[in-house]
PDB file of N, CA and C in Angstrom:
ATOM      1  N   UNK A   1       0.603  16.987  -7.338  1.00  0.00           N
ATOM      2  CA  UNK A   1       0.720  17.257  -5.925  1.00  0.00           C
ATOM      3  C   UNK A   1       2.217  17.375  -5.597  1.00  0.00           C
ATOM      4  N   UNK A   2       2.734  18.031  -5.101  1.00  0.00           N
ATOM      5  CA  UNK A   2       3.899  18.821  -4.378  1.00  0.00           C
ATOM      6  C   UNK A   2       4.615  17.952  -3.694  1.00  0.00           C
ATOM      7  N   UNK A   3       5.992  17.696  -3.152  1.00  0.00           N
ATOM      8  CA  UNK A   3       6.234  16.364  -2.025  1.00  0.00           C
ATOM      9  C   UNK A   3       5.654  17.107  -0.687  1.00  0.00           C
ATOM     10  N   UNK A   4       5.924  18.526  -0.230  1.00  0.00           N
ATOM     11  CA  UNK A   4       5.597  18.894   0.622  1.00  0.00           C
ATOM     12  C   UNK A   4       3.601  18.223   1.516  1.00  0.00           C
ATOM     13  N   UNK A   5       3.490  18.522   0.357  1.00  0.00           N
ATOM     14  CA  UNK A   5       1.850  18.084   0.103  1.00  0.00           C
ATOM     15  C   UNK A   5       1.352  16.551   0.098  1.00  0.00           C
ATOM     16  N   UNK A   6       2.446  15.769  -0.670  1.00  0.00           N
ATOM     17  CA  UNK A   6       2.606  14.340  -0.781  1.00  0.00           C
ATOM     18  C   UNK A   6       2.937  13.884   0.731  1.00  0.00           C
ATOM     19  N   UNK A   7       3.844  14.507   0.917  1.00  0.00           N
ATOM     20  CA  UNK A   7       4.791  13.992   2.418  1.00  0.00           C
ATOM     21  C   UNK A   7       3.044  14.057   3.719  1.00  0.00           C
ATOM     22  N   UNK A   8       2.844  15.315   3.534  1.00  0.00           N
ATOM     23  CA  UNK A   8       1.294  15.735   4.648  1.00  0.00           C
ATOM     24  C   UNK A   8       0.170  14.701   4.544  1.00  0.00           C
ATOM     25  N   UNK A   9       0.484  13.908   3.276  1.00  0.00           N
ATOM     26  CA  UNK A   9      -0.862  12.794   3.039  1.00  0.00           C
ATOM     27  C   UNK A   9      -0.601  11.593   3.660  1.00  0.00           C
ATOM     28  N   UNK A  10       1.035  11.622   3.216  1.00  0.00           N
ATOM     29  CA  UNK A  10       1.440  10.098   3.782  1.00  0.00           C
ATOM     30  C   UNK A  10       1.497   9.761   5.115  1.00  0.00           C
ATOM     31  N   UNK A  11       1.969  11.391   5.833  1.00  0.00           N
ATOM     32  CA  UNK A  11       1.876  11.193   7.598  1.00  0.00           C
ATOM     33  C   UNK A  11       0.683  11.015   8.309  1.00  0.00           C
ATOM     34  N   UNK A  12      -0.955  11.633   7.411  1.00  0.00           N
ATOM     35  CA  UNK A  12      -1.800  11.709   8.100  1.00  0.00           C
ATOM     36  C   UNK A  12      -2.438  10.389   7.979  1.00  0.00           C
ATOM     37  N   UNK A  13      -1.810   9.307   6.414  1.00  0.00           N
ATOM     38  CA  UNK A  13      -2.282   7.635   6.285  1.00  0.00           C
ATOM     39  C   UNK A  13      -1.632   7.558   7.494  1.00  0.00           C
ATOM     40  N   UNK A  14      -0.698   7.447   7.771  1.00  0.00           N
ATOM     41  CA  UNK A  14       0.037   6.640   9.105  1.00  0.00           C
ATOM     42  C   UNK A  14      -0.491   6.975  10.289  1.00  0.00           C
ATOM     43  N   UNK A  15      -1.050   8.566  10.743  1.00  0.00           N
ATOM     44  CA  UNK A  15      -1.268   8.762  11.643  1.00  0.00           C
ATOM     45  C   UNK A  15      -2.706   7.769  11.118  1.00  0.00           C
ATOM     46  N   UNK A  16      -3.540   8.229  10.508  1.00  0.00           N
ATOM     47  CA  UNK A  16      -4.584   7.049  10.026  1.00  0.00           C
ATOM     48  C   UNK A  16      -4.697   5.319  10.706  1.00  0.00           C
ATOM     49  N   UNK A  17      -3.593   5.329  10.195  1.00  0.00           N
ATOM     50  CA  UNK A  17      -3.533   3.711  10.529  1.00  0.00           C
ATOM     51  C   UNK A  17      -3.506   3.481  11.536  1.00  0.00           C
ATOM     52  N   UNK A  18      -2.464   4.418  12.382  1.00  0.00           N
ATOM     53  CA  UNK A  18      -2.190   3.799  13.691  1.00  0.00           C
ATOM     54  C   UNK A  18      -3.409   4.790  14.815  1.00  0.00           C
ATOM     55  N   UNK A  19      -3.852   5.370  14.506  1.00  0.00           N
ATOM     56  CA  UNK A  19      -5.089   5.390  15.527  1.00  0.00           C
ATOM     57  C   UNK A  19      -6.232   3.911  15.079  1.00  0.00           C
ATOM     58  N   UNK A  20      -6.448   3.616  14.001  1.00  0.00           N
ATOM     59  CA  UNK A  20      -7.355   2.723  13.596  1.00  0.00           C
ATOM     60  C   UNK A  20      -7.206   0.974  14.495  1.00  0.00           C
ATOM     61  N   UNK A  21      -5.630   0.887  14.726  1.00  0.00           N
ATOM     62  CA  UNK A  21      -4.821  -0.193  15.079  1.00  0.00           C
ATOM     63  C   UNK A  21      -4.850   0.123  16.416  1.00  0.00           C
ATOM     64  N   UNK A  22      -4.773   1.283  16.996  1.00  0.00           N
ATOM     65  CA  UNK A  22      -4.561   1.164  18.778  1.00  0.00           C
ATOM     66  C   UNK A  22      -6.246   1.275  18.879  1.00  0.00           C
ATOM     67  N   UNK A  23      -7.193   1.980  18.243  1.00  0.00           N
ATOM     68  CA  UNK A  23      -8.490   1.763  18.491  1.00  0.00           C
ATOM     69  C   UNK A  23      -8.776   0.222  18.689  1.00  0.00           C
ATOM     70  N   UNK A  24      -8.298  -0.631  17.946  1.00  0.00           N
ATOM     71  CA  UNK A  24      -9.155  -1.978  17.719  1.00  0.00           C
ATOM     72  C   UNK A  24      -8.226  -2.452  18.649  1.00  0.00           C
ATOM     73  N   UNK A  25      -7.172  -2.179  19.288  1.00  0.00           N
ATOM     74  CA  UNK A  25      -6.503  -2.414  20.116  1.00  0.00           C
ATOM     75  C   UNK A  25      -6.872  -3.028  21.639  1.00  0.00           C
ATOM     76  N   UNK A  26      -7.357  -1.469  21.567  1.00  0.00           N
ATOM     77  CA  UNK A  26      -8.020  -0.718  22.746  1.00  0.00           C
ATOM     78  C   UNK A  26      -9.504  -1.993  23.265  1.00  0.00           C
ATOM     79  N   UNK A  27     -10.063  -1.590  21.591  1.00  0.00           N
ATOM     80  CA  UNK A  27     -11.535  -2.527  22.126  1.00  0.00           C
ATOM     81  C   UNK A  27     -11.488  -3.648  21.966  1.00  0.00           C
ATOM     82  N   UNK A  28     -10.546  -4.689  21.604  1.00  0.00           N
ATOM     83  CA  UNK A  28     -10.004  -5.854  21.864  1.00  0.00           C
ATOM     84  C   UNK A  28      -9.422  -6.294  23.282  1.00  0.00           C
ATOM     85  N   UNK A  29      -9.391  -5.784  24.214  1.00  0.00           N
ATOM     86  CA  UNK A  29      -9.037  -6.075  25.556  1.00  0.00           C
ATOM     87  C   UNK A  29      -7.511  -5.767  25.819  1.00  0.00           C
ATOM     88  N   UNK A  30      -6.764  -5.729  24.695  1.00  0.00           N
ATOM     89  CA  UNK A  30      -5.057  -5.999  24.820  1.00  0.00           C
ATOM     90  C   UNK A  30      -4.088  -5.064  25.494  1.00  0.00           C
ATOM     91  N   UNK A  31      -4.753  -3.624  26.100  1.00  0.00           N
ATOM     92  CA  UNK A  31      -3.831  -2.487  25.938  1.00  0.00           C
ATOM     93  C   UNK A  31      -4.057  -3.000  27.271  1.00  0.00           C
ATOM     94  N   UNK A  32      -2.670  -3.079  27.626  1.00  0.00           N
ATOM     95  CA  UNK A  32      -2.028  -3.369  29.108  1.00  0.00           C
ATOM     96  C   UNK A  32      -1.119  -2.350  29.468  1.00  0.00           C
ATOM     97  N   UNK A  33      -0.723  -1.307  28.685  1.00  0.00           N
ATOM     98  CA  UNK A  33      -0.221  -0.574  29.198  1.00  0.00           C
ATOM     99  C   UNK A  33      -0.377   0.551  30.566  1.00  0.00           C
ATOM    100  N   UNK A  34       0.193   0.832  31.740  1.00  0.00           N
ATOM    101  CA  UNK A  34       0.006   1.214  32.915  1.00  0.00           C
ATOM    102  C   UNK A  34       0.550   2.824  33.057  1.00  0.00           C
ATOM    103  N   UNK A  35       1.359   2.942  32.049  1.00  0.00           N
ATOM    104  CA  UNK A  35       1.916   4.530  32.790  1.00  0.00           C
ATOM    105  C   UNK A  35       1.805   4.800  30.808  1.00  0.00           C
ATOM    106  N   UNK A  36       2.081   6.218  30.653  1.00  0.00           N
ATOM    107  CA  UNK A  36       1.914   6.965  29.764  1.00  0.00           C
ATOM    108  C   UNK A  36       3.484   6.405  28.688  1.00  0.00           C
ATOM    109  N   UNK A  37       4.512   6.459  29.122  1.00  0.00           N
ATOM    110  CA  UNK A  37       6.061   5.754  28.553  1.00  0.00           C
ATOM    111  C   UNK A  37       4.950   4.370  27.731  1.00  0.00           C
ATOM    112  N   UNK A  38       4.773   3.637  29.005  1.00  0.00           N
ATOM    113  CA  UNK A  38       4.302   2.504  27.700  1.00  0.00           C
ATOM    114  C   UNK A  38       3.313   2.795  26.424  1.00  0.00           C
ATOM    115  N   UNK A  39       1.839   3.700  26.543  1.00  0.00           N
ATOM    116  CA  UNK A  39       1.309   3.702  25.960  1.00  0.00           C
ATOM    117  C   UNK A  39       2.058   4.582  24.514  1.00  0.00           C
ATOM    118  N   UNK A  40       3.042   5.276  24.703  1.00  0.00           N
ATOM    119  CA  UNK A  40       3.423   6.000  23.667  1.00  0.00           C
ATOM    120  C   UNK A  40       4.424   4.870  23.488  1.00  0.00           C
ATOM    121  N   UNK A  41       4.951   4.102  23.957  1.00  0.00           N
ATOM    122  CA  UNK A  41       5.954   2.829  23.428  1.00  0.00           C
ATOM    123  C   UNK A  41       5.164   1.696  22.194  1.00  0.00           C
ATOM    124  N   UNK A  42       3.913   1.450  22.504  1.00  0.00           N
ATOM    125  CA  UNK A  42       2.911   0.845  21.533  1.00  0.00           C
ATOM    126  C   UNK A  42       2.495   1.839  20.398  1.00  0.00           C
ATOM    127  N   UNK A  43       2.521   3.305  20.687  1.00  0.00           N
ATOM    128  CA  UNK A  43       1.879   3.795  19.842  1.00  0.00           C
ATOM    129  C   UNK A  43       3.098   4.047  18.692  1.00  0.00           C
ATOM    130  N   UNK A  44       4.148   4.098  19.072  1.00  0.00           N
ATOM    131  CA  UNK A  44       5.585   4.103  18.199  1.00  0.00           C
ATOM    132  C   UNK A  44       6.002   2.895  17.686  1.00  0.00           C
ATOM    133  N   UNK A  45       5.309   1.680  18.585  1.00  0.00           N
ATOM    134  CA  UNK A  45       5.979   0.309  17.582  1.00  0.00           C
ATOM    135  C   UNK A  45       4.860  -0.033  16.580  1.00  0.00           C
ATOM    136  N   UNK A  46       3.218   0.548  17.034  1.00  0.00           N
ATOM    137  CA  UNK A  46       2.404   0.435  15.686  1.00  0.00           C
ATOM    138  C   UNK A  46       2.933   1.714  14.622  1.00  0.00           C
ATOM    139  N   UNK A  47       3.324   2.735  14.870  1.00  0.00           N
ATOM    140  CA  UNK A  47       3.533   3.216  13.657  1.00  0.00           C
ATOM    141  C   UNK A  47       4.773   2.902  13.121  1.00  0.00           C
ATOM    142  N   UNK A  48       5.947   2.201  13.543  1.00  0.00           N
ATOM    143  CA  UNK A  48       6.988   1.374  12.748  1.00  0.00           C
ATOM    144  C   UNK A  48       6.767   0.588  12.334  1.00  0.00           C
ATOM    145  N   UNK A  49       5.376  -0.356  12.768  1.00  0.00           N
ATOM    146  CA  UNK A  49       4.846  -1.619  11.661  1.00  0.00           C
ATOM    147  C   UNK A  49       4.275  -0.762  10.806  1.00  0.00           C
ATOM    148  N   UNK A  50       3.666   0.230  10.707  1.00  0.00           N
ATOM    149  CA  UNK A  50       2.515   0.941  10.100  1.00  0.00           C
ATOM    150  C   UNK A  50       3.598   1.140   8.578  1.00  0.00           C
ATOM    151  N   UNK A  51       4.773   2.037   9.017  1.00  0.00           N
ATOM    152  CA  UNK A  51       5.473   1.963   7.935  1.00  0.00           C
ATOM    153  C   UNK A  51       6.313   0.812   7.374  1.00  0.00           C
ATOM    154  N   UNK A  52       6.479   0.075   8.133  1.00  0.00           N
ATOM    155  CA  UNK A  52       7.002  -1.339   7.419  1.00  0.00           C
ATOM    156  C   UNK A  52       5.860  -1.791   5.893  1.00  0.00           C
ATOM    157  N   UNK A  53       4.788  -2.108   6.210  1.00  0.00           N
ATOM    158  CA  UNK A  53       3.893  -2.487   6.409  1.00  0.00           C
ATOM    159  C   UNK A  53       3.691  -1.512   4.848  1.00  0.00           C
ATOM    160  N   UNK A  54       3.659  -0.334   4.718  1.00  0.00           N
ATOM    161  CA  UNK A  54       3.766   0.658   3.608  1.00  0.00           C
ATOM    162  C   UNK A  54       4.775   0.853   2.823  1.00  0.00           C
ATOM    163  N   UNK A  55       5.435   0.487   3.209  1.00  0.00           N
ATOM    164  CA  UNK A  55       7.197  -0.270   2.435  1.00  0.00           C
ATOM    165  C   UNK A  55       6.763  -1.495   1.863  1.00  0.00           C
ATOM    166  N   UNK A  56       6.386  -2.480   2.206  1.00  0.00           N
ATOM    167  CA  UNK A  56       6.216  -3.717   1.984  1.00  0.00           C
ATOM    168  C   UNK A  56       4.956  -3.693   0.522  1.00  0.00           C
ATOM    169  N   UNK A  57       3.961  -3.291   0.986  1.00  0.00           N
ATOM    170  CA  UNK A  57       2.759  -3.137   0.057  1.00  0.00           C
ATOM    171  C   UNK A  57       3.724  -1.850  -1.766  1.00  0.00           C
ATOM    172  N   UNK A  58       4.821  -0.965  -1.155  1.00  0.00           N
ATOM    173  CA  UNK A  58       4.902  -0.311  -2.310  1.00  0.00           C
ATOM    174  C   UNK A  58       5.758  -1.128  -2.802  1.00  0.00           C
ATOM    175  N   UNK A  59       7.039  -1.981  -2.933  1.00  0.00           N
ATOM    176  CA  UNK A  59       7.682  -3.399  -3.343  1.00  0.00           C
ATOM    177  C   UNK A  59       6.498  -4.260  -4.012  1.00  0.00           C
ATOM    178  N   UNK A  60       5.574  -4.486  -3.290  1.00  0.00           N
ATOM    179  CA  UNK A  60       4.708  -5.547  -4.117  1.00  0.00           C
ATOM    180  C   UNK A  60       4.184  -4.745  -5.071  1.00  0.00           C
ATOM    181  N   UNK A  61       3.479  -3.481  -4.745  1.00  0.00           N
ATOM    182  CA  UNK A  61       3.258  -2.942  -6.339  1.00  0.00           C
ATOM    183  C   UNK A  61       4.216  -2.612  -7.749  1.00  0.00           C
ATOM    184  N   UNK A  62       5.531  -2.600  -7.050  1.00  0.00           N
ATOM    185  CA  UNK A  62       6.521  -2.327  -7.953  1.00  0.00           C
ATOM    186  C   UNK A  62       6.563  -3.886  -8.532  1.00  0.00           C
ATOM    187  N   UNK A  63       6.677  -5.079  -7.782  1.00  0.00           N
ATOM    188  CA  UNK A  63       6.838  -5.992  -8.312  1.00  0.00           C
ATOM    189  C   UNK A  63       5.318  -6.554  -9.169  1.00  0.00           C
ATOM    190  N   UNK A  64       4.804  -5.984  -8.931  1.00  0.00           N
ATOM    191  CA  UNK A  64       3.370  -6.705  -9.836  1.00  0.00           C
ATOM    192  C   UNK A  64       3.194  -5.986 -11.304  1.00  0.00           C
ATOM    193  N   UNK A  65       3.658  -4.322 -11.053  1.00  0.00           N
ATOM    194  CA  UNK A  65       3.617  -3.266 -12.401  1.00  0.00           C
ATOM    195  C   UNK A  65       5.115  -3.643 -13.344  1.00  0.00           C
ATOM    196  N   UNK A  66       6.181  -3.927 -12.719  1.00  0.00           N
ATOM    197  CA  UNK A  66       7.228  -3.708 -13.565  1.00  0.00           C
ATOM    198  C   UNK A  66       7.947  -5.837 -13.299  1.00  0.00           C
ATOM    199  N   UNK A  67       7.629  -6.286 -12.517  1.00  0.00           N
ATOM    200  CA  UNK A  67       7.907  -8.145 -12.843  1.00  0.00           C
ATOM    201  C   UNK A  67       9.129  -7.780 -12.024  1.00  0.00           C
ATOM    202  N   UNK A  68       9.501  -8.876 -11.158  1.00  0.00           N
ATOM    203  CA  UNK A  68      10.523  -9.216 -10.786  1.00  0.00           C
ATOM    204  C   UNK A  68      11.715  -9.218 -11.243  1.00  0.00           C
ATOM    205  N   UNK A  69      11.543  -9.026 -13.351  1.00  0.00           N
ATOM    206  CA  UNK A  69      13.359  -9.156 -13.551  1.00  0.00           C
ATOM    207  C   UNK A  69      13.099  -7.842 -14.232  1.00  0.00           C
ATOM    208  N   UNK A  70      12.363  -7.008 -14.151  1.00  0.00           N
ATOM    209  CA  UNK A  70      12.320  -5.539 -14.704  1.00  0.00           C
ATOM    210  C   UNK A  70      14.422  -4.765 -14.064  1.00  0.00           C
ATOM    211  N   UNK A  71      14.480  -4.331 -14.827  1.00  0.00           N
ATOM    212  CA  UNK A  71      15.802  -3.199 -14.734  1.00  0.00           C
ATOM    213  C   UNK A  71      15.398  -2.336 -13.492  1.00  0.00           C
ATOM    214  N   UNK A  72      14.257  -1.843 -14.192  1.00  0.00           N
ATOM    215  CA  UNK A  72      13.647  -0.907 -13.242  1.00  0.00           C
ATOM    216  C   UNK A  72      13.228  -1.454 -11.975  1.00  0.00           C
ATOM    217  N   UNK A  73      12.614  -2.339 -11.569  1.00  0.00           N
ATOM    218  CA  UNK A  73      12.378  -3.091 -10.319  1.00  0.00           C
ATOM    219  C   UNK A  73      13.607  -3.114  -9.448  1.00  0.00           C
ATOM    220  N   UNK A  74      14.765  -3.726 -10.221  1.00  0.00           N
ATOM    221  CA  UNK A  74      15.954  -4.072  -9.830  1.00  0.00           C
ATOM    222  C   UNK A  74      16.400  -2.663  -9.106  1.00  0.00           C
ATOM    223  N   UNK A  75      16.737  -1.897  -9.977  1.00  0.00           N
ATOM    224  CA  UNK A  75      17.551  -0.768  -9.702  1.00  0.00           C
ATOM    225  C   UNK A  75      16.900  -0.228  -8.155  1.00  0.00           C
ATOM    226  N   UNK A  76      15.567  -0.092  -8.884  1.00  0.00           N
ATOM    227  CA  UNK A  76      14.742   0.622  -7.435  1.00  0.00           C
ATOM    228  C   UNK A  76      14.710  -0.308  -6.003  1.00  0.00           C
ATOM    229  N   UNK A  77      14.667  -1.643  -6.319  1.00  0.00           N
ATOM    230  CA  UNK A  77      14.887  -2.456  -4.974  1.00  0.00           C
ATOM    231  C   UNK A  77      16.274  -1.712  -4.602  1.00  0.00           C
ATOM    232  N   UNK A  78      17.390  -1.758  -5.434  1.00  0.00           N
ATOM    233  CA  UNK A  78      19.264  -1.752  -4.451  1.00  0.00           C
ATOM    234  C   UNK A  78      19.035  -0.225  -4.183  1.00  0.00           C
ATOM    235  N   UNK A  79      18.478   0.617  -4.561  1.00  0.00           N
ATOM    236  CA  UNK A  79      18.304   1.945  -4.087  1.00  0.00           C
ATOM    237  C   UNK A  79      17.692   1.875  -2.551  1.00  0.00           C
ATOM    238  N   UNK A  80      16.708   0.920  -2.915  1.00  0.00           N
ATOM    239  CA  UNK A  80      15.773   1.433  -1.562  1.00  0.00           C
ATOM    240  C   UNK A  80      16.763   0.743  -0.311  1.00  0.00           C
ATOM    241  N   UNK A  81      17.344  -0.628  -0.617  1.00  0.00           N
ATOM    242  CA  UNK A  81      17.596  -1.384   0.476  1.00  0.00           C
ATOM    243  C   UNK A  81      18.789  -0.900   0.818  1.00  0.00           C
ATOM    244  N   UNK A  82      19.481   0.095   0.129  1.00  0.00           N
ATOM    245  CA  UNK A  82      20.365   0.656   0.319  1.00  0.00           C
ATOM    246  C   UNK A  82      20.264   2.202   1.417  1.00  0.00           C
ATOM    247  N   UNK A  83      19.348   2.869   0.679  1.00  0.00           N
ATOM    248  CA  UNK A  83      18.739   3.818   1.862  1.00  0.00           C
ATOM    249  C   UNK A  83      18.094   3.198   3.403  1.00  0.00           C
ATOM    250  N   UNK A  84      17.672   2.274   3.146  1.00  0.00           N
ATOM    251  CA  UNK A  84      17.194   1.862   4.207  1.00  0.00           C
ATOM    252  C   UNK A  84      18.307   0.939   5.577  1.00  0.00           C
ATOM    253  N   UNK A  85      19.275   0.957   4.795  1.00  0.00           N
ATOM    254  CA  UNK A  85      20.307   0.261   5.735  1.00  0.00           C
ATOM    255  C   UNK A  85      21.236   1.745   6.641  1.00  0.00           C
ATOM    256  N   UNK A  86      20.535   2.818   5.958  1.00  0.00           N
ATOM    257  CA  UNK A  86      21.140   4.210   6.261  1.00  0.00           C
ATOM    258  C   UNK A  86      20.330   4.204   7.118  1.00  0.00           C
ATOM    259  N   UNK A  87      19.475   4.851   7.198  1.00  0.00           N
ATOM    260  CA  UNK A  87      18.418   5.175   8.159  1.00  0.00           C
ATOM    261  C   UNK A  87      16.825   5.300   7.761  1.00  0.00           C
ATOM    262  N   UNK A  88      16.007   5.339   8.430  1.00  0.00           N
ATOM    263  CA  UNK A  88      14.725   5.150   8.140  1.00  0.00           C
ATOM    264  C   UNK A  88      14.277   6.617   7.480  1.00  0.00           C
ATOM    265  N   UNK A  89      14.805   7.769   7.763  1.00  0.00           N
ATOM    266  CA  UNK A  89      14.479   9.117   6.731  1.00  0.00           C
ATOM    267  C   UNK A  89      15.547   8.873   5.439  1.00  0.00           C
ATOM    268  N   UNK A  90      16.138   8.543   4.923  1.00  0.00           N
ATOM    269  CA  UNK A  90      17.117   8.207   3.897  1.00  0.00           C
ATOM    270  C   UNK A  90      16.413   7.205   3.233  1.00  0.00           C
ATOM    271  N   UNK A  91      15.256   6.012   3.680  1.00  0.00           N
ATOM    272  CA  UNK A  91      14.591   5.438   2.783  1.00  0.00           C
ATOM    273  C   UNK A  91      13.127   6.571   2.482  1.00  0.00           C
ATOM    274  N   UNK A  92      12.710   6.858   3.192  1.00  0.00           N
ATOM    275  CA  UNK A  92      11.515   8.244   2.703  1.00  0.00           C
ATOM    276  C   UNK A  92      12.105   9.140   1.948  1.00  0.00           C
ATOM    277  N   UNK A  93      13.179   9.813   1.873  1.00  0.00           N
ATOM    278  CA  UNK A  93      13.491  10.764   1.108  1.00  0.00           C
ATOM    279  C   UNK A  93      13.558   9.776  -0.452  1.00  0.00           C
ATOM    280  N   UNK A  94      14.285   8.372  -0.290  1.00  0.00           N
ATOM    281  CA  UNK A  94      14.544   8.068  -1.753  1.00  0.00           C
ATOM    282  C   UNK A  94      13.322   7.303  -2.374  1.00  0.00           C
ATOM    283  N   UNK A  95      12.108   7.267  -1.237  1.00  0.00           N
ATOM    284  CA  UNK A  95      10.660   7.022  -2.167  1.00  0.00           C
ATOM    285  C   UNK A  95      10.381   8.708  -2.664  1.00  0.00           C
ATOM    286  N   UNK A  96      10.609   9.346  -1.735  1.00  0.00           N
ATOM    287  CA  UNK A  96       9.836  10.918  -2.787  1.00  0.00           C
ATOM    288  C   UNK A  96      10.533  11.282  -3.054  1.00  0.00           C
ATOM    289  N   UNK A  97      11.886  10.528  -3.482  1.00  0.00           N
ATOM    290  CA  UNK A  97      12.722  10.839  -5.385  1.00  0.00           C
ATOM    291  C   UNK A  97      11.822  10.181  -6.180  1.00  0.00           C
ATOM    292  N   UNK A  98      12.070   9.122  -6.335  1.00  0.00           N
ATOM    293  CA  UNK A  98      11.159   7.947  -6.763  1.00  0.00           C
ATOM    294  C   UNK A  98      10.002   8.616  -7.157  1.00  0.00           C
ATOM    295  N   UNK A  99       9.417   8.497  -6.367  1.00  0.00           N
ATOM    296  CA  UNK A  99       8.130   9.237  -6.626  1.00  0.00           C
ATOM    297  C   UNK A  99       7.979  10.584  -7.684  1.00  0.00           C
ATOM    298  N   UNK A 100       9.010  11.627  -7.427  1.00  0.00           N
ATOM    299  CA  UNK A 100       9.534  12.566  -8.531  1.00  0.00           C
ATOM    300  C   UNK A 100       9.680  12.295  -9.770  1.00  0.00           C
ATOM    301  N   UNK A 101      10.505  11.255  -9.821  1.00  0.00           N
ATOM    302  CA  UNK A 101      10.743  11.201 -11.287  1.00  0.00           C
ATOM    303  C   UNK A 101       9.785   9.977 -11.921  1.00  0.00           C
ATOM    304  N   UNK A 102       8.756   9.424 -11.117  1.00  0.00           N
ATOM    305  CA  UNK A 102       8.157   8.797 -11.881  1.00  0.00           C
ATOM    306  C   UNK A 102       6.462   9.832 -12.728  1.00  0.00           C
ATOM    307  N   UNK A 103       6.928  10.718 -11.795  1.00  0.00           N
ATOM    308  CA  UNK A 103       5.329  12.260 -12.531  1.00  0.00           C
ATOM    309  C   UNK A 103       6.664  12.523 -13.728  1.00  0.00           C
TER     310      UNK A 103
END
């Protein structure tokens, strides 16, 4: 699969998630939001957990496949935490490197 193609799967998990999360939201009583600003303010801080949240889960798989003192673990943690202190597209671009050179 293509990143172009990769990238279209990963936005539609997120869009995924975060309709699934404001749904149960919704029918949980909680959405207090009153004007349209807020409701798109919740719908932007669930999809920044959404990707936290998908950051977090791909670290634990790296740490469960390659062990905590792997080279490779290592390297790929100071890469990522390094992109990620850049900006939040600078850590996506250096998972679908990552992702590249691990096909």
């Amino acid at each position: 699969m293509g990143p172009a193609i990769r990238r279209l799967f990963d936005s539609l998990e997120i869009l995924s998630t975060v309709s699934r999360r404001l749904d149960l939201y919704v029918m949980s009583g909680r959405l207090t939001a009153s004007t349209e600003a807020q409701l798109w303010e919740l719908v932007f801080k669930m999809a920044d957990n959404a990707l936290v949240d998908k950051a977090r889960g791909f670290r634990e798989t790296l740490r469960a496949t390659e062990g905590e003192d792997s080279e490779l673990a290592y390297a790929l943690a100071k890469r990522l935490r390094k992109a990620s202190s850049e900006s939040d597209a600078a850590f996506d671009i250096e998972i679908e490197k990552c992702r590249a050179i691990a096909r």
